[in-house]
Protein backbone atom coordinates (compact mmCIF):
# COMPACT_ATOMS: atom_id res chain seq x y z
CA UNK A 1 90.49 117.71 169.84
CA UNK A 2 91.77 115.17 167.04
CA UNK A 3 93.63 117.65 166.11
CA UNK A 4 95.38 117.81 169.57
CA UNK A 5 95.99 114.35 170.00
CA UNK A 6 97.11 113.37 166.57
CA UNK A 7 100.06 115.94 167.20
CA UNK A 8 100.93 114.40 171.01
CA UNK A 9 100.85 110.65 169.16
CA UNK A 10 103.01 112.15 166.17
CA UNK A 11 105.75 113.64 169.09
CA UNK A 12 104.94 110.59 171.13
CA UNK A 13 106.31 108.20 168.28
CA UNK A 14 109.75 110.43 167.21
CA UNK A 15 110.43 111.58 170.47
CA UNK A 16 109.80 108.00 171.99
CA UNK A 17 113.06 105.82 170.18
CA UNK A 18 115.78 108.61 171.43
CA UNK A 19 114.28 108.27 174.68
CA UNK A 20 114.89 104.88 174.96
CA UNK A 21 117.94 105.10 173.05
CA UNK A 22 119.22 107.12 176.11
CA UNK A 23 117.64 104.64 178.50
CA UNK A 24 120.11 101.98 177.20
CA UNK A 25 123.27 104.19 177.71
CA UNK A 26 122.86 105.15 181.09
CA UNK A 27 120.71 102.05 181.75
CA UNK A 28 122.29 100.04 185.55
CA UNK A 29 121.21 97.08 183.90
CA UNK A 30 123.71 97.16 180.94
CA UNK A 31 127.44 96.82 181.18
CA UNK A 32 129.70 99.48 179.56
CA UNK A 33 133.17 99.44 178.22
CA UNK A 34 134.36 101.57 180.18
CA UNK A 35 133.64 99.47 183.14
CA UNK A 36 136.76 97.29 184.16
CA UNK A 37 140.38 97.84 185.49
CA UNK A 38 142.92 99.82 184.03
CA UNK A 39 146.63 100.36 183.86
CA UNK A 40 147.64 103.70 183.96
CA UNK A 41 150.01 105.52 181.14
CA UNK A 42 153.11 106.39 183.34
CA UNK A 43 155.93 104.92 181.95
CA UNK A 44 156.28 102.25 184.68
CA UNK A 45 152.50 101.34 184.41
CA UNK A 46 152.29 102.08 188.30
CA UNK A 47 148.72 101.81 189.16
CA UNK A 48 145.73 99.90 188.28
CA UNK A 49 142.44 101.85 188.36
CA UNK A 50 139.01 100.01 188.51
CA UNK A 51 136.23 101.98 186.67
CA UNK A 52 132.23 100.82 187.65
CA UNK A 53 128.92 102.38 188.63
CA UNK A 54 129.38 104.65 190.92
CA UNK A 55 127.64 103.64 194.74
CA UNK A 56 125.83 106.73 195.13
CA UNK A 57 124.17 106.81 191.77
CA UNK A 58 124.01 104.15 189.80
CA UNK A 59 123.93 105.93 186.06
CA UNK A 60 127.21 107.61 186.47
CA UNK A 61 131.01 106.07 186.81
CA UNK A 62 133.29 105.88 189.27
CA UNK A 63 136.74 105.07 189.63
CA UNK A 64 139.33 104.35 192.37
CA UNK A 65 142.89 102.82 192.69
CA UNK A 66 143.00 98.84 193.28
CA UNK A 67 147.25 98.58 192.96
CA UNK A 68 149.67 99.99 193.20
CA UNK A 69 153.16 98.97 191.77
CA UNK A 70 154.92 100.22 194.44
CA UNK A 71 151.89 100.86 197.78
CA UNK A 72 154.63 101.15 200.50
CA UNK A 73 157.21 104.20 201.31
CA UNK A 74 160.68 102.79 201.63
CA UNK A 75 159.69 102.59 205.51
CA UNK A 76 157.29 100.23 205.03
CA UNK A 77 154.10 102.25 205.51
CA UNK A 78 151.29 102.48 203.35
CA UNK A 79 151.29 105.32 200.64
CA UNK A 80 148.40 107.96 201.56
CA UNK A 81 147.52 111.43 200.23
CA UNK A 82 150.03 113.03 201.53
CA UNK A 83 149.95 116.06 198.90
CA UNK A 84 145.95 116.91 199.39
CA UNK A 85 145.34 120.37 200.09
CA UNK A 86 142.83 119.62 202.67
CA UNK A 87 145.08 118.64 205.95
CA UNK A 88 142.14 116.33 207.02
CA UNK A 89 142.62 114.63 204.28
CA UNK A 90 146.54 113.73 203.67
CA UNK A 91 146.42 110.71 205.88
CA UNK A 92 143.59 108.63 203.68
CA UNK A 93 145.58 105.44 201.96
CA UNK A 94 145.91 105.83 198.02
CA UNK A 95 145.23 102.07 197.33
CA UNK A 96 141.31 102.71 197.56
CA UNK A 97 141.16 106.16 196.58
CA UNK A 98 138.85 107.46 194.52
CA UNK A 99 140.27 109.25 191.15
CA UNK A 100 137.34 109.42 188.77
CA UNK A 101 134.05 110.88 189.67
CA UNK A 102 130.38 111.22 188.62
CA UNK A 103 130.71 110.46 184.54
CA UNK A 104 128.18 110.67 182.56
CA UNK A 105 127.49 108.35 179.33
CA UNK A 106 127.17 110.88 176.36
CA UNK A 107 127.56 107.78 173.61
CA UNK A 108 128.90 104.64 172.95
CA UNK A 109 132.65 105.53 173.37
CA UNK A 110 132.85 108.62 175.63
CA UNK A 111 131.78 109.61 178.95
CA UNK A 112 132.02 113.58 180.32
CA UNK A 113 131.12 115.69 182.72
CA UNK A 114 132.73 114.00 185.66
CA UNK A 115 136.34 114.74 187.57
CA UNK A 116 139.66 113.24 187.93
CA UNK A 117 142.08 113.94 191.01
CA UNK A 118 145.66 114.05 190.69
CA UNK A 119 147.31 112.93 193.93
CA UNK A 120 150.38 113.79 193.19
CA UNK A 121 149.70 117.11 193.19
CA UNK A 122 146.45 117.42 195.11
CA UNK A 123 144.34 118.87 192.70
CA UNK A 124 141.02 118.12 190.95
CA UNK A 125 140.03 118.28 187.04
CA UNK A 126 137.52 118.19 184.63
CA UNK A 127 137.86 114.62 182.18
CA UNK A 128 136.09 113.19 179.76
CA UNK A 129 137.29 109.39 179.06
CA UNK A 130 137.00 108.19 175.77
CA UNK A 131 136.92 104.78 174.82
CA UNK A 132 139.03 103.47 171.33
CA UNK A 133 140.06 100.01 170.24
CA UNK A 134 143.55 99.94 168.66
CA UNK A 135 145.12 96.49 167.28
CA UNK A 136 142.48 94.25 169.05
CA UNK A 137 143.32 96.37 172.37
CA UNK A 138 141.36 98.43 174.23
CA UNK A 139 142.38 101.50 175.45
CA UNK A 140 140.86 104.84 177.46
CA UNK A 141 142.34 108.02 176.38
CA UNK A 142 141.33 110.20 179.99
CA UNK A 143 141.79 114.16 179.47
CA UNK A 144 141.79 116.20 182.56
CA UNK A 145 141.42 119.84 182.07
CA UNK A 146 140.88 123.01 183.70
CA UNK A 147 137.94 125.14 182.38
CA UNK A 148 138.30 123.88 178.48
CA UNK A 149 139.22 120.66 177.45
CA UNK A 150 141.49 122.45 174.92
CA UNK A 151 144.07 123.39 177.71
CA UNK A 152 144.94 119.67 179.29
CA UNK A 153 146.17 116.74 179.28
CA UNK A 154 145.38 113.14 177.84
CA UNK A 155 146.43 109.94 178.98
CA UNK A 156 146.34 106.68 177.70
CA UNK A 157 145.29 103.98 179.67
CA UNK A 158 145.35 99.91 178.32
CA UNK A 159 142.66 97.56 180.08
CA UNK A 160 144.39 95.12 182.25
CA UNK A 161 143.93 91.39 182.46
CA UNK A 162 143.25 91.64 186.12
């Protein structure tokens, strides 16, 4: 019986630290850096996406589209998702929409397992956003992929003041 418990306390005591270490990553209580807004890569810097917890589960990321450099069609009306492949769904505004979903906190600097949509072609990829710091600047390199994250693409995206 000693026996038996001196081996639970012994995996008890190393299994305990990574268990809080993980705690702390994924932890609502503690801010990330990858929460915040970002500008996007495209040459123009045309939208500003704002990453935080997402509502329906706190541990994970979220992140949707708070400007846009240009929200209007030359008519005046509001840009939507006009290129979605559900038909239900074309009409929804882009300023609002949600681009990044459900990321998960693997370490300090990168966050996987989650999904980007393109809506300007109406599709939906895997992404993992890292986070580097470059000249006192920090910046989110977002890779959206389909099947391996070999065969994608990365973007670069600068935190924004606002």
């Amino acid at each position: 019986m000693k026996k038996h418990l001196l081996s639970l306390l012994t995996a008890l005591i190393f299994t305990l630290p990574s268990v809080v270490f993980s705690q702390h990553l994924t932890s609502p209580e503690t801010s990330s850096k990858v929460e915040g807004t970002w500008l996007t890569q495209k040459e123009e810097k045309n939208a500003k996406i704002e990453i935080k917890r997402c509502v329906n589960n706190a541990e994970l990321y979220c992140g949707k589209i708070v400007w846009l450099q240009t929200p209007n069609y030359e008519d005046g009306t509001p840009k939507v998702d006009r290129n979605n492949p559900s038909l239900a769904l074309t009409d929804r505004p882009l300023l609002g929409l949600e681009l990044l979903s459900n990321f998960s906190q693997s370490d300090e600097t990168t966050w996987e397992d989650g999904t980007i949509y393109n809506p300007e072609d109406g599709e939906t990829y895997n992404c993992t956003i890292t986070f580097i710091q470059e000249d006192g600047v920090d910046k989110l390199n977002v890779r959206g992929y389909v099947g391996f994250s070999l065969f994608g693409k990365t973007q670069t995206w600068v935190r924004s003041s606002q």
